[in-house]
PDB file of N, CA and C in Angstrom:
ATOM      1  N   UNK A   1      70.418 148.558  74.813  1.00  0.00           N
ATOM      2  CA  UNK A   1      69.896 147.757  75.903  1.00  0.00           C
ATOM      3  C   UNK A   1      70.017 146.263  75.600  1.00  0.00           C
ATOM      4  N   UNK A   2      69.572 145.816  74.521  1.00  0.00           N
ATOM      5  CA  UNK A   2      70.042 144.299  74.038  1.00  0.00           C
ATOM      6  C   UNK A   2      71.267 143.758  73.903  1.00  0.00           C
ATOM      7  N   UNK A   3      72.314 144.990  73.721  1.00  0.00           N
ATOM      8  CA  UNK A   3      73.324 144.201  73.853  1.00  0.00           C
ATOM      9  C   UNK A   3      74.375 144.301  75.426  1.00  0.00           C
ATOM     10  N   UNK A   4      73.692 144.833  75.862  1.00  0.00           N
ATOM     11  CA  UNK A   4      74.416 144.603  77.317  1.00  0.00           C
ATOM     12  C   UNK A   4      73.160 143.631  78.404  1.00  0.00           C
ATOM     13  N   UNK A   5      72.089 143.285  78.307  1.00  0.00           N
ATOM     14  CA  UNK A   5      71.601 142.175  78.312  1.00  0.00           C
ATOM     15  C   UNK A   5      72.359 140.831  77.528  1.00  0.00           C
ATOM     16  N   UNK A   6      72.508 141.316  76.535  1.00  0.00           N
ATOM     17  CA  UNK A   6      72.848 139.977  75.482  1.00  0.00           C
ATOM     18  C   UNK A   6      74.763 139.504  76.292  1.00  0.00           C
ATOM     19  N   UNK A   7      75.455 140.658  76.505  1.00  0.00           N
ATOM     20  CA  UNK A   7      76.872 140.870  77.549  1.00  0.00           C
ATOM     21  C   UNK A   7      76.743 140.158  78.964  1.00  0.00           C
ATOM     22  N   UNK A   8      75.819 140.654  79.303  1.00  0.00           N
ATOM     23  CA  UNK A   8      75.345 140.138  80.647  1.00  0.00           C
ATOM     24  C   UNK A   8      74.943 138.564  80.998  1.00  0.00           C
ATOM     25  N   UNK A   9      74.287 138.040  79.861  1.00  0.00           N
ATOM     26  CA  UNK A   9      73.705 136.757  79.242  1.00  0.00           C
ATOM     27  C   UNK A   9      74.943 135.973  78.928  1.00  0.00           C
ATOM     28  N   UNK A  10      75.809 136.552  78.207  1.00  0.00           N
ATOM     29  CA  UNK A  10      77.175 135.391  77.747  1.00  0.00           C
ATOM     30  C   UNK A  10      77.931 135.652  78.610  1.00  0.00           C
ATOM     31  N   UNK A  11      78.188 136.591  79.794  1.00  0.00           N
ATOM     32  CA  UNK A  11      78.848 136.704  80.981  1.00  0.00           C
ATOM     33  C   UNK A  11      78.686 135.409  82.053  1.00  0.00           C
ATOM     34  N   UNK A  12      77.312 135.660  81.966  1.00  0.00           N
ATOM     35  CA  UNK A  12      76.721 134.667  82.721  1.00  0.00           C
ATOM     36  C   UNK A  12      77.200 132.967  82.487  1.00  0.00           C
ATOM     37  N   UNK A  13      76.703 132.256  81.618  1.00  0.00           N
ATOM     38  CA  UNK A  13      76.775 131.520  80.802  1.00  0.00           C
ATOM     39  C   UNK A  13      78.259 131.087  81.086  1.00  0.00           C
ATOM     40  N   UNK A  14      79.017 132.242  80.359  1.00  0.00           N
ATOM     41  CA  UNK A  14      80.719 131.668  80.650  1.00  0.00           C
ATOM     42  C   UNK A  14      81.026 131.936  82.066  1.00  0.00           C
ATOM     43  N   UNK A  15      80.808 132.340  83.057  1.00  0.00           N
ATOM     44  CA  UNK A  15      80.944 131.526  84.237  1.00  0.00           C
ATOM     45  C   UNK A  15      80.616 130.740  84.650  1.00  0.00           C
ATOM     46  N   UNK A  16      79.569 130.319  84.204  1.00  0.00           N
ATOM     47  CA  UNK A  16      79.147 128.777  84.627  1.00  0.00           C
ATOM     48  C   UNK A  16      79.833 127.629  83.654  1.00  0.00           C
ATOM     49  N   UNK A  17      80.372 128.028  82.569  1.00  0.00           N
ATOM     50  CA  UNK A  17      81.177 127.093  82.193  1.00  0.00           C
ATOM     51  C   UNK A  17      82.867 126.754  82.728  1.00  0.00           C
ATOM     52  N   UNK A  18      82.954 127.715  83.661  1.00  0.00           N
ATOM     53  CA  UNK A  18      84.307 127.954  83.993  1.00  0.00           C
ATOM     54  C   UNK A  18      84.293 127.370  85.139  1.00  0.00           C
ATOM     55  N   UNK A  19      82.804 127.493  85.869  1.00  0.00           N
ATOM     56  CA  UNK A  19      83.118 126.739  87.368  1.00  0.00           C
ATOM     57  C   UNK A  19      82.344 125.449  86.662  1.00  0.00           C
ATOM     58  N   UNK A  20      82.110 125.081  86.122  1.00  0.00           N
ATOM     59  CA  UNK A  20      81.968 123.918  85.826  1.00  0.00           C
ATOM     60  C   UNK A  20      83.191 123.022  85.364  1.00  0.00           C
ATOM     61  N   UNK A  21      83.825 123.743  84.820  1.00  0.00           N
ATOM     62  CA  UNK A  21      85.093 122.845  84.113  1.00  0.00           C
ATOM     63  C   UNK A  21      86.002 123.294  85.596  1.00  0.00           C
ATOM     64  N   UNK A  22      85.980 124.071  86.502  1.00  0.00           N
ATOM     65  CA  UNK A  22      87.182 123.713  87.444  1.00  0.00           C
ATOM     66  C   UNK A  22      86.508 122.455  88.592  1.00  0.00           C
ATOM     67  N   UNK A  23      85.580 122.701  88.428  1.00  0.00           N
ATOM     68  CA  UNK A  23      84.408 121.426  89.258  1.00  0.00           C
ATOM     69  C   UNK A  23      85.436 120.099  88.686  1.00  0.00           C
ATOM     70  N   UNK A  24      85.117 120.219  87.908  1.00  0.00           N
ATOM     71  CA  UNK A  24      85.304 118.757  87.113  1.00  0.00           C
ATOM     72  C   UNK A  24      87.049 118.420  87.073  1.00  0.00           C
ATOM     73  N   UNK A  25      87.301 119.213  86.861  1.00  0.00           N
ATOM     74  CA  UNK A  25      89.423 119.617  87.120  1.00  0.00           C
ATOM     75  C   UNK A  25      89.629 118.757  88.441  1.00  0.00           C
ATOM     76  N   UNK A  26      88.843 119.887  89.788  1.00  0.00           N
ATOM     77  CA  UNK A  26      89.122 119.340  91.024  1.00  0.00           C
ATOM     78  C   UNK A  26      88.977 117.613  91.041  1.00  0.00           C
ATOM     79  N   UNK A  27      87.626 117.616  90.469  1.00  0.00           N
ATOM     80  CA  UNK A  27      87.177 115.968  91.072  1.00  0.00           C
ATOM     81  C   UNK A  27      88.065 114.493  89.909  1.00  0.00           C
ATOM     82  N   UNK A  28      88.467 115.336  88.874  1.00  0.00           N
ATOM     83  CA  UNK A  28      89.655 114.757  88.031  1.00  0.00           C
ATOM     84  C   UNK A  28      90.985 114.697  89.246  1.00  0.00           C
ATOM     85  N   UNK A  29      91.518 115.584  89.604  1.00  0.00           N
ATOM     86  CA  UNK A  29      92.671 115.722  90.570  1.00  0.00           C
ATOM     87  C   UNK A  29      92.788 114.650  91.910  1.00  0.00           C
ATOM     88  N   UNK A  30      91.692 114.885  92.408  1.00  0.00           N
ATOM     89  CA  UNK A  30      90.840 113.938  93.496  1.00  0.00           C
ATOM     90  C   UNK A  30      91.075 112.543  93.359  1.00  0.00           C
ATOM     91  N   UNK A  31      89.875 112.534  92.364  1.00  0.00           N
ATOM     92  CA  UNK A  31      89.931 110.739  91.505  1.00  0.00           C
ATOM     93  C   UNK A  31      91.735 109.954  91.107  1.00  0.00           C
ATOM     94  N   UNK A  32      92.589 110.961  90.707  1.00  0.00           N
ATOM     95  CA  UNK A  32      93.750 110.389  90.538  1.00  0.00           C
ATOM     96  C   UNK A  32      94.477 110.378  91.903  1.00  0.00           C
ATOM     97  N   UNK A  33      93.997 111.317  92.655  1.00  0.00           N
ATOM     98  CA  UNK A  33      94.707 110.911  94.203  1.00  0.00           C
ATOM     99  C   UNK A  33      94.179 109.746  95.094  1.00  0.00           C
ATOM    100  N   UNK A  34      93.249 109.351  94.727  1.00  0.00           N
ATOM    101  CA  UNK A  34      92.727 108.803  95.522  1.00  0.00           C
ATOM    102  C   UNK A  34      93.289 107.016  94.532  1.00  0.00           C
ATOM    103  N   UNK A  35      93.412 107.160  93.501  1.00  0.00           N
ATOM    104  CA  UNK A  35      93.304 105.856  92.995  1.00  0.00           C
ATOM    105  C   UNK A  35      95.070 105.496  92.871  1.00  0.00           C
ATOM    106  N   UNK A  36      96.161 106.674  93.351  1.00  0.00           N
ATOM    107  CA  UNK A  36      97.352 106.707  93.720  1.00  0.00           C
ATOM    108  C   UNK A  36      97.434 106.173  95.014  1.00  0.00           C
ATOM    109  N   UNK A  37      96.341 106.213  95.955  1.00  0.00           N
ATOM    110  CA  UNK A  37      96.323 105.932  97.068  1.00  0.00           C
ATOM    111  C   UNK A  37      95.961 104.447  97.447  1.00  0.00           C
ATOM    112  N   UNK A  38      95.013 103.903  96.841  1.00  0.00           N
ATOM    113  CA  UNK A  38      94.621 102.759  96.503  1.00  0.00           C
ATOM    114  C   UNK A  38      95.437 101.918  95.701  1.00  0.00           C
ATOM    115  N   UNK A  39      96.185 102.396  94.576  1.00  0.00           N
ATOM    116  CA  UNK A  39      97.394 101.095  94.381  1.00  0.00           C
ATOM    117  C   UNK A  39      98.636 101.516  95.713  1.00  0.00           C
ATOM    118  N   UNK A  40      98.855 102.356  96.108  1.00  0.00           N
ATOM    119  CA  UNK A  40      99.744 101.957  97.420  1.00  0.00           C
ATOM    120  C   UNK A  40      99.667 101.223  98.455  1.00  0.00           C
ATOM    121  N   UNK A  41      98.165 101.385  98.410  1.00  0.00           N
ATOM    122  CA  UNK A  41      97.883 100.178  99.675  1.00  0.00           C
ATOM    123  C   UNK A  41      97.098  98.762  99.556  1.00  0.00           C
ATOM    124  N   UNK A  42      97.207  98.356  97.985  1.00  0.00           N
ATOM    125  CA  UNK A  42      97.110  97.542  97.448  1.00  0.00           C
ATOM    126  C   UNK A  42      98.491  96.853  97.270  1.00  0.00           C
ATOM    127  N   UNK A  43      99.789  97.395  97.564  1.00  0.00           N
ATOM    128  CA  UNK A  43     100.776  97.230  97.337  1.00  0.00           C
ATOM    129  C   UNK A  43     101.445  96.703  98.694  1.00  0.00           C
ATOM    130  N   UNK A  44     101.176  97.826  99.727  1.00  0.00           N
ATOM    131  CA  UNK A  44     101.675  97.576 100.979  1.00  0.00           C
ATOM    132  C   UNK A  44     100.558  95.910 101.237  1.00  0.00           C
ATOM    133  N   UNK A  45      99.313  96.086 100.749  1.00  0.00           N
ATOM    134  CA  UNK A  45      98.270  94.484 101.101  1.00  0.00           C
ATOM    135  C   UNK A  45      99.361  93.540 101.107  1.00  0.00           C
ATOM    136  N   UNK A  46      99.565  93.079  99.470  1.00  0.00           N
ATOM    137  CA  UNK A  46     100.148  92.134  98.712  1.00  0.00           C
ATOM    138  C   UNK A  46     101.635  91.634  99.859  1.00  0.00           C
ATOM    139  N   UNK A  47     102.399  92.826 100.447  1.00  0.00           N
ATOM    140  CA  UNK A  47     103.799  92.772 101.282  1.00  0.00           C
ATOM    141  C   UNK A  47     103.112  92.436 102.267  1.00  0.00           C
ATOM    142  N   UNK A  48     101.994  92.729 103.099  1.00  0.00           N
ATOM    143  CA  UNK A  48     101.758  92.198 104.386  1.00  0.00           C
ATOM    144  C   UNK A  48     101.409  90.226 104.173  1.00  0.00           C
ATOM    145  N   UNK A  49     100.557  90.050 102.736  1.00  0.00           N
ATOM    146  CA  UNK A  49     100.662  88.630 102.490  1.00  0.00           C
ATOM    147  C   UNK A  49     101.270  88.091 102.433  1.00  0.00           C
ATOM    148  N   UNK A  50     102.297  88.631 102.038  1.00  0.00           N
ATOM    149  CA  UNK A  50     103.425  87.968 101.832  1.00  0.00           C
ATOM    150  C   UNK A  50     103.957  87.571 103.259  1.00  0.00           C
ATOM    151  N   UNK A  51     104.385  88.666 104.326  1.00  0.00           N
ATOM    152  CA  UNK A  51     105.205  88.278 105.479  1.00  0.00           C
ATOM    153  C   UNK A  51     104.124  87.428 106.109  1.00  0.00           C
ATOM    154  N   UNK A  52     102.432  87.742 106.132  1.00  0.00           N
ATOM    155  CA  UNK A  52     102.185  86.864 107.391  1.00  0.00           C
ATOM    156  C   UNK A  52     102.111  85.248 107.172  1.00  0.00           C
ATOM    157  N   UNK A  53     102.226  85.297 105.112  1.00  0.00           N
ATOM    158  CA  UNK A  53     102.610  83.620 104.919  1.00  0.00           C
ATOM    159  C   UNK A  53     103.388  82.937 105.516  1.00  0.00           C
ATOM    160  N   UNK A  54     104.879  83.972 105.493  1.00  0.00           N
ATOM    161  CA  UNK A  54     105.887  83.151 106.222  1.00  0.00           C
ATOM    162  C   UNK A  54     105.897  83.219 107.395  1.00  0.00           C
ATOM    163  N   UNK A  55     105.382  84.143 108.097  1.00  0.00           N
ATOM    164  CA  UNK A  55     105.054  83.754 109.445  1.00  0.00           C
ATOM    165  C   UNK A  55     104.741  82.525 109.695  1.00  0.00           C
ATOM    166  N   UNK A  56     103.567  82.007 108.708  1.00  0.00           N
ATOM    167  CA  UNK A  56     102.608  80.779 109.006  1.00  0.00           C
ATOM    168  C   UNK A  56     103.244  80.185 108.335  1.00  0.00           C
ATOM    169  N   UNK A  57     104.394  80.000 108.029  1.00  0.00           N
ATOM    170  CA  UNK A  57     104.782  78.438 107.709  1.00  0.00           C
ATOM    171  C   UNK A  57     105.578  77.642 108.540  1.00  0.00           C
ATOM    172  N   UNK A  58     105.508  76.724 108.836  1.00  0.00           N
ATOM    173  CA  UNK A  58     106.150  75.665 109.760  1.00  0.00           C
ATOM    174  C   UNK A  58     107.780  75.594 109.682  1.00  0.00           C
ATOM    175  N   UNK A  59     108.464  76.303 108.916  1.00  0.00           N
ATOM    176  CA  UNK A  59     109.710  76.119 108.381  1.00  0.00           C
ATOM    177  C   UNK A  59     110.078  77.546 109.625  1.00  0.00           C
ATOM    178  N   UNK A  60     109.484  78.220 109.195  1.00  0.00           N
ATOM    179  CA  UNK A  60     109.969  79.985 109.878  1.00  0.00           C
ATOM    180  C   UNK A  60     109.616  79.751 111.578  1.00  0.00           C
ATOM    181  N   UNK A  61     108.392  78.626 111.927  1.00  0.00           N
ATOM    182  CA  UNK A  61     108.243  78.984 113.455  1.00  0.00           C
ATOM    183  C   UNK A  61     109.062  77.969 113.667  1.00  0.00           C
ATOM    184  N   UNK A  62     109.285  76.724 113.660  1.00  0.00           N
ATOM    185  CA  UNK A  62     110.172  75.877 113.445  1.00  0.00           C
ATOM    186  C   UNK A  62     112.071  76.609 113.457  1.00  0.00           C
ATOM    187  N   UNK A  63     112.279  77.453 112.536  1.00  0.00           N
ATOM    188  CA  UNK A  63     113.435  78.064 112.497  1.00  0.00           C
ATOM    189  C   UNK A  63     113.755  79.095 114.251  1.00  0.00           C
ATOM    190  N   UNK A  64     112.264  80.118 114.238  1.00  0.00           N
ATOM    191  CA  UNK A  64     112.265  81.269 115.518  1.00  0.00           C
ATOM    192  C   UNK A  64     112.508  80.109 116.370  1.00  0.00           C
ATOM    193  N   UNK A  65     111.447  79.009 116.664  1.00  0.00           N
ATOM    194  CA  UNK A  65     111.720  78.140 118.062  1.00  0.00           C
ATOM    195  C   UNK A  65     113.166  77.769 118.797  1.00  0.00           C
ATOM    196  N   UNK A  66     113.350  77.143 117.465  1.00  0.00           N
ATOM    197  CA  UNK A  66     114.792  76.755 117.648  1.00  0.00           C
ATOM    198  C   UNK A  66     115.481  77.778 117.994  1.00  0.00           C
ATOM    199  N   UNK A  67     115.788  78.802 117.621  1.00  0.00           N
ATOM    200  CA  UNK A  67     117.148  79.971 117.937  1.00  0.00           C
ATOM    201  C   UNK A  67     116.693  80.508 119.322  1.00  0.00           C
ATOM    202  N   UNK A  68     114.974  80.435 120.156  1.00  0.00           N
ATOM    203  CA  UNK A  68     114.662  80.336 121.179  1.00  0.00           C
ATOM    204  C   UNK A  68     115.265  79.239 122.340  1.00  0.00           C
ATOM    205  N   UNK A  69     115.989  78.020 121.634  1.00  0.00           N
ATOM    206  CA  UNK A  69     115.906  77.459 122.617  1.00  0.00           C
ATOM    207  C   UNK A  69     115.261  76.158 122.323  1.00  0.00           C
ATOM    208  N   UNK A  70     114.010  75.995 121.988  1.00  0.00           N
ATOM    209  CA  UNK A  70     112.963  75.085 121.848  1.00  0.00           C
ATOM    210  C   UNK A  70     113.502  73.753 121.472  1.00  0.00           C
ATOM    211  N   UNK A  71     113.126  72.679 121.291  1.00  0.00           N
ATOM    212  CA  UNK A  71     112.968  71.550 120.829  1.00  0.00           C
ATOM    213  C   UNK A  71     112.075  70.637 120.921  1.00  0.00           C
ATOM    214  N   UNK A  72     112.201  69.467 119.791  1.00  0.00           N
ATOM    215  CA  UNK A  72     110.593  68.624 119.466  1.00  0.00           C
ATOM    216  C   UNK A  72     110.599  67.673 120.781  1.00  0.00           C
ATOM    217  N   UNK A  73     109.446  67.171 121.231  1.00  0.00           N
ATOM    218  CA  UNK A  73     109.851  66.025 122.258  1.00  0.00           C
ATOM    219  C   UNK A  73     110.582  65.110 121.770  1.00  0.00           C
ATOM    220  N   UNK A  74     111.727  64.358 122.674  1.00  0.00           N
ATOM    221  CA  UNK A  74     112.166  63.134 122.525  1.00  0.00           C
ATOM    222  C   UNK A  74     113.620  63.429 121.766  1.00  0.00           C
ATOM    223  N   UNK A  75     113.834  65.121 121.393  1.00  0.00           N
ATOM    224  CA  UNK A  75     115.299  65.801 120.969  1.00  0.00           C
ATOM    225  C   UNK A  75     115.894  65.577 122.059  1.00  0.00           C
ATOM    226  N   UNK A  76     117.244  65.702 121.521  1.00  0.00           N
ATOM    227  CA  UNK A  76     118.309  66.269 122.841  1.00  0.00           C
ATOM    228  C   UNK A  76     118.944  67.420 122.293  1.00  0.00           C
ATOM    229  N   UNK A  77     118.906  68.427 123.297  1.00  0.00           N
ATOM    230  CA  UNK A  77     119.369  69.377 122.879  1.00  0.00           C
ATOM    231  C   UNK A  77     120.860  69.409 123.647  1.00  0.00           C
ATOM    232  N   UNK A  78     121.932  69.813 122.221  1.00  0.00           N
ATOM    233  CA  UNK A  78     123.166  69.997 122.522  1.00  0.00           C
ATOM    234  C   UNK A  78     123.502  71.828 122.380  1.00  0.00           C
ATOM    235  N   UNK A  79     124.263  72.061 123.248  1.00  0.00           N
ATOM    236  CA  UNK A  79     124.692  73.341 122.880  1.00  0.00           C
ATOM    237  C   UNK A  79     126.456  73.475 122.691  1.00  0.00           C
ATOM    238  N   UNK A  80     126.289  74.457 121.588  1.00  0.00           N
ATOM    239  CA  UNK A  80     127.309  74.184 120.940  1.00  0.00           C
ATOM    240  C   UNK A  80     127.591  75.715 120.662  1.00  0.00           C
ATOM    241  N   UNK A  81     129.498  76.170 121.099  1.00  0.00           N
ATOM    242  CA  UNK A  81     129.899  77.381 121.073  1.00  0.00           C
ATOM    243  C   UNK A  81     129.896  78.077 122.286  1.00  0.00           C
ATOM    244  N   UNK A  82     129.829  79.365 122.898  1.00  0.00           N
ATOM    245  CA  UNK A  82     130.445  80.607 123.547  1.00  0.00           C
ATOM    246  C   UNK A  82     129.111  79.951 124.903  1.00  0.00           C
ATOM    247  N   UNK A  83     127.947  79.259 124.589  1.00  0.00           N
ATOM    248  CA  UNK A  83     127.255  79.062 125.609  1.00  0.00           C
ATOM    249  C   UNK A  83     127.038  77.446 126.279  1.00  0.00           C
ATOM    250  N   UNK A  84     128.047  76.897 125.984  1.00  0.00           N
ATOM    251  CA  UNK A  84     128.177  75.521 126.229  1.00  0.00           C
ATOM    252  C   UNK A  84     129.108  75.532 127.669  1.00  0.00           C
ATOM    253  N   UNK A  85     128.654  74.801 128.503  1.00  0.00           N
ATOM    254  CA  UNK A  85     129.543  74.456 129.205  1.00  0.00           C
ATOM    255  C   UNK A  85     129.457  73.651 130.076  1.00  0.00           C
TER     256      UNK A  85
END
């Protein structure tokens, strides 16, 4: 009788060490997905800073205007090539 109590007892015991260590597996698995996920979009951040700098710099709207058409007051605009006439 004691030793199938005592069977029953370390049965016990080692299942709870087994779902304990896959507990801990999962939330290991998790934690690295999630912190895979977080330098990617720490990554994609850094590329969006980057473009909306040059958006905002005076050189790039300055550049779009112009190929629009645009000019500063007091320019003359010449056209020059296939749309001149």
């Amino acid at each position: 009788m004691r030793a199938l109590i005592l069977l029953v007892g370390v049965a016990v015991v080692g299942y709870l060490y087994v779902s304990a260590g896959r507990s801990l597996w999962d939330s290991l698995r998790e934690r690295a997905a999630v912190q895979r996920q977080i330098a990617k979009l720490q990554a994609e951040y850094r590329g969006l800073a980057r473009e909306r700098a040059l958006y905002e710099s005076r050189q790039y709207v300055e550049t779009a205007a112009r190929r629009l058409g645009f000019a500063f007051p007091g320019e003359k605009e010449y056209l020059v090539g296939e749309g001149a006439g």
